[in-house]
N, C-alpha and C. Protein backbone atom coordinates (compact mmCIF):
# COMPACT_ATOMS: atom_id res chain seq x y z
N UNK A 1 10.44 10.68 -0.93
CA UNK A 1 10.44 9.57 -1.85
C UNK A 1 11.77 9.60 -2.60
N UNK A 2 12.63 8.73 -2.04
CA UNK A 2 13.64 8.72 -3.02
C UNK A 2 14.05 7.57 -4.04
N UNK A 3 14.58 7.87 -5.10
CA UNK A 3 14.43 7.07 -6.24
C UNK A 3 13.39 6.31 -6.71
N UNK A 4 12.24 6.75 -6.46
CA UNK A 4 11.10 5.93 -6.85
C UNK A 4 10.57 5.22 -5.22
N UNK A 5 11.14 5.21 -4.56
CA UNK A 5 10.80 4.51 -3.01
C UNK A 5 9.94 5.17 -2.46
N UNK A 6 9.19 4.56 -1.98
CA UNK A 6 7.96 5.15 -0.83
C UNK A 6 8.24 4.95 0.75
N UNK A 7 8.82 5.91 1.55
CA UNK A 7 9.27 5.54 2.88
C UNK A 7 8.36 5.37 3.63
N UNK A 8 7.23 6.07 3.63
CA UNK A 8 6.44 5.99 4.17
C UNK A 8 5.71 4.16 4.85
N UNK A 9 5.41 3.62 3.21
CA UNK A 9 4.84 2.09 3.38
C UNK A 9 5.83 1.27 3.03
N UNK A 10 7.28 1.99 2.98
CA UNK A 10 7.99 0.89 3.04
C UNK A 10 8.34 -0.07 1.50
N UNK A 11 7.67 0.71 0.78
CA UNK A 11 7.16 -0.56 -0.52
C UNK A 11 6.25 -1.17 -0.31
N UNK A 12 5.43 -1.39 0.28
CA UNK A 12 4.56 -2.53 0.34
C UNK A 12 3.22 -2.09 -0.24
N UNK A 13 2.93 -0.80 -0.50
CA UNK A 13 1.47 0.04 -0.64
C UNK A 13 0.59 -0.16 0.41
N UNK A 14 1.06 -0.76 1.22
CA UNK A 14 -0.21 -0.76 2.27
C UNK A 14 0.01 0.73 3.09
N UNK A 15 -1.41 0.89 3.79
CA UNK A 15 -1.46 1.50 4.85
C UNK A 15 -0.64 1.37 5.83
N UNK A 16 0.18 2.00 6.26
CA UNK A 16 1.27 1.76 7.72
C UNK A 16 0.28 1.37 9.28
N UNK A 17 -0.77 2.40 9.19
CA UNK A 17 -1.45 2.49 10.31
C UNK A 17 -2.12 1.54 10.57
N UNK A 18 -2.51 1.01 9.79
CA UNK A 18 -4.02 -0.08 9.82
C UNK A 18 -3.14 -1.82 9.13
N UNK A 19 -2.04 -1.35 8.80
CA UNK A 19 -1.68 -2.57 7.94
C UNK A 19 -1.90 -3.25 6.76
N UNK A 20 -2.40 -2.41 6.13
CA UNK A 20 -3.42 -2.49 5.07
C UNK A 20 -4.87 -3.23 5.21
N UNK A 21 -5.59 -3.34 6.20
CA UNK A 21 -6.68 -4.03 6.58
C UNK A 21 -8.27 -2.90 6.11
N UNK A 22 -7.22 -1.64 6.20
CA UNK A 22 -8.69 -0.41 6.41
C UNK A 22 -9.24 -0.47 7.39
N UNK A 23 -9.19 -1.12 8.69
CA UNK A 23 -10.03 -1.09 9.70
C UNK A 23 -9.05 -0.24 10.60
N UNK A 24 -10.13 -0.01 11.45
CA UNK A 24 -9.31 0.73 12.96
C UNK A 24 -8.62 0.35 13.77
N UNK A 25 -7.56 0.35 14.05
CA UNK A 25 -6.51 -0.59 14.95
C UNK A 25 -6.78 0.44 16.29
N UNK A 26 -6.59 1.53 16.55
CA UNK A 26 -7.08 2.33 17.69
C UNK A 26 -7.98 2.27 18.52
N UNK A 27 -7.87 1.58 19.64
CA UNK A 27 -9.01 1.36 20.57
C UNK A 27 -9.57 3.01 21.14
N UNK A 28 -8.72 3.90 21.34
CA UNK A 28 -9.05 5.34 21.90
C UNK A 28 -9.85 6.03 20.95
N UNK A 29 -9.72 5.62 19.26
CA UNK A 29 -10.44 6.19 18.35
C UNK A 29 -11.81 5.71 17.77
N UNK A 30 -12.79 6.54 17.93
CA UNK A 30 -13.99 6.04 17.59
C UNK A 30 -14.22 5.85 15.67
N UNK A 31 -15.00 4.90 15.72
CA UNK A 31 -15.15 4.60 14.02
C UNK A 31 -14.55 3.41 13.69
N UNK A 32 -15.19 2.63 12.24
CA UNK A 32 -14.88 1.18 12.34
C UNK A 32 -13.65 1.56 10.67
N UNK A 33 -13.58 2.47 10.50
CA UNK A 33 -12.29 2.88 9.20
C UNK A 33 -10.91 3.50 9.71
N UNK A 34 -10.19 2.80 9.40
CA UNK A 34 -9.24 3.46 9.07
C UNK A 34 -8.60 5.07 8.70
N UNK A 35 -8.18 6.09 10.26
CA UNK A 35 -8.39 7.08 9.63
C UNK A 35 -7.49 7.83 9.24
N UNK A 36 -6.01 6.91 8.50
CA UNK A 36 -5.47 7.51 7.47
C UNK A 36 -5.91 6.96 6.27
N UNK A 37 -6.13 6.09 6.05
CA UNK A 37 -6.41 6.12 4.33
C UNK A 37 -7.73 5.86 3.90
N UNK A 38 -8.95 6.05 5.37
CA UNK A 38 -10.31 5.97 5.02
C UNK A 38 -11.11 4.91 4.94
N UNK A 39 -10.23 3.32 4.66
CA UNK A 39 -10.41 2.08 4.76
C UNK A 39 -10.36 1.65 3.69
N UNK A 40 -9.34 2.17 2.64
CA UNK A 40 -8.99 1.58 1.57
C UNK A 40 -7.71 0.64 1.88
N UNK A 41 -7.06 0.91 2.75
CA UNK A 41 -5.91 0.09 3.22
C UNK A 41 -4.89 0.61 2.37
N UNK A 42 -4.68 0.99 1.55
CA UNK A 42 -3.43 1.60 0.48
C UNK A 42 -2.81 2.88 1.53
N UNK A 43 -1.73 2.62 1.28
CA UNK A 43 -0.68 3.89 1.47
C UNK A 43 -1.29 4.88 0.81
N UNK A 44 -1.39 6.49 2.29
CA UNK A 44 -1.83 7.71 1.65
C UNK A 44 -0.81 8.13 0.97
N UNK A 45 0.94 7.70 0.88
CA UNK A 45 1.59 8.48 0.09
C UNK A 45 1.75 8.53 -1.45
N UNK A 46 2.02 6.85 -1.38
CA UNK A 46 1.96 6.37 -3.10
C UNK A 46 1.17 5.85 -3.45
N UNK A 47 0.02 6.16 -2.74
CA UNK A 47 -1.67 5.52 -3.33
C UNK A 47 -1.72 4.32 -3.73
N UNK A 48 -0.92 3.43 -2.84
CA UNK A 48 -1.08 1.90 -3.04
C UNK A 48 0.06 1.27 -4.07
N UNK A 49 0.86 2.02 -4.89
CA UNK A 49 1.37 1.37 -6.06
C UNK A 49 3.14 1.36 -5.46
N UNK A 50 2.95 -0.08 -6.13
CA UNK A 50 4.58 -0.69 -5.61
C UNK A 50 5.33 -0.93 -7.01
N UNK A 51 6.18 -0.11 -7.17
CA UNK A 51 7.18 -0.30 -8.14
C UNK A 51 7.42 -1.57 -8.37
N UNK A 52 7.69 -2.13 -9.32
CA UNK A 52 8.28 -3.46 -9.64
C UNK A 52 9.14 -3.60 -10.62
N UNK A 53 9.90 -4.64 -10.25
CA UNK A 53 10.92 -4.97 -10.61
C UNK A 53 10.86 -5.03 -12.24
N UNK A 54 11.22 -4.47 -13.48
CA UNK A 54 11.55 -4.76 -14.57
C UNK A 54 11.63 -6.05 -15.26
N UNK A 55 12.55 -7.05 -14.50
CA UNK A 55 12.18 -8.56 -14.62
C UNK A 55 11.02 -9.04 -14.46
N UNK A 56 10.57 -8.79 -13.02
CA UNK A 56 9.29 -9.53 -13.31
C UNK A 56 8.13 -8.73 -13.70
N UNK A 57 7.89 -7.69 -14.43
CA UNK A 57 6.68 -7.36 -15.12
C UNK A 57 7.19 -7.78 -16.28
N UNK A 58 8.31 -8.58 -16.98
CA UNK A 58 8.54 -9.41 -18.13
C UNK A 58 8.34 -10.42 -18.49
N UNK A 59 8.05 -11.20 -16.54
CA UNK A 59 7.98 -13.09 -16.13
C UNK A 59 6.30 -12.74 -16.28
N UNK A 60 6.07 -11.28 -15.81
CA UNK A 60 4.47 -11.63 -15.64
C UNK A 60 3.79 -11.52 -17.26
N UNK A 61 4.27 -10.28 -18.14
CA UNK A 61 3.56 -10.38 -19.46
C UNK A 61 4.14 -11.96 -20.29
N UNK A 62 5.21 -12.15 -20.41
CA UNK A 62 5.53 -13.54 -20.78
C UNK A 62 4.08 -14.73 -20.18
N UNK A 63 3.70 -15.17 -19.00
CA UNK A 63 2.66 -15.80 -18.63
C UNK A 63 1.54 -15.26 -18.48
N UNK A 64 1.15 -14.18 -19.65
CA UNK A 64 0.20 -13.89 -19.63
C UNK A 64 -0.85 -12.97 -18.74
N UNK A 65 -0.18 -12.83 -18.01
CA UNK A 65 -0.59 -11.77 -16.42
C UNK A 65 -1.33 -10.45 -16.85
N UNK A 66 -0.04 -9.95 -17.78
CA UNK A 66 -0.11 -8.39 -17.89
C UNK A 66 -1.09 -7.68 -17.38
């Protein structure tokens, strides 16, 4: 992980394997989950969380988001 980056998912928090869906993309593997992240669909590295940009967690509390 460098500078805050997750190489793994890329940034995105999803699961790499499954795409973030949680389902099984593996036809050779039995089971209807996902069996890196269990079928939560989140990235096992950074447990789903995507850094964001400083600006916009400012555009988002400004409209009320927070």
């Amino acid at each position: 992980m460098g500078g805050g980056k997750c190489l793994h998912c890329k940034q995105t928090g999803r699961c790499p394997d499954c795409f973030g869906s949680g389902k099984n993309t593996h036809f050779n593997v039995p089971g209807d989950l996902c069996e890196a992240c269990k079928g939560s669909g989140k990235c096992v590295v950074c447990g789903g969380r995507v850094p964001t940009n400083p600006i916009t967690k400012l555009m988002l509390w400004l409209r009320g988001d927070d």
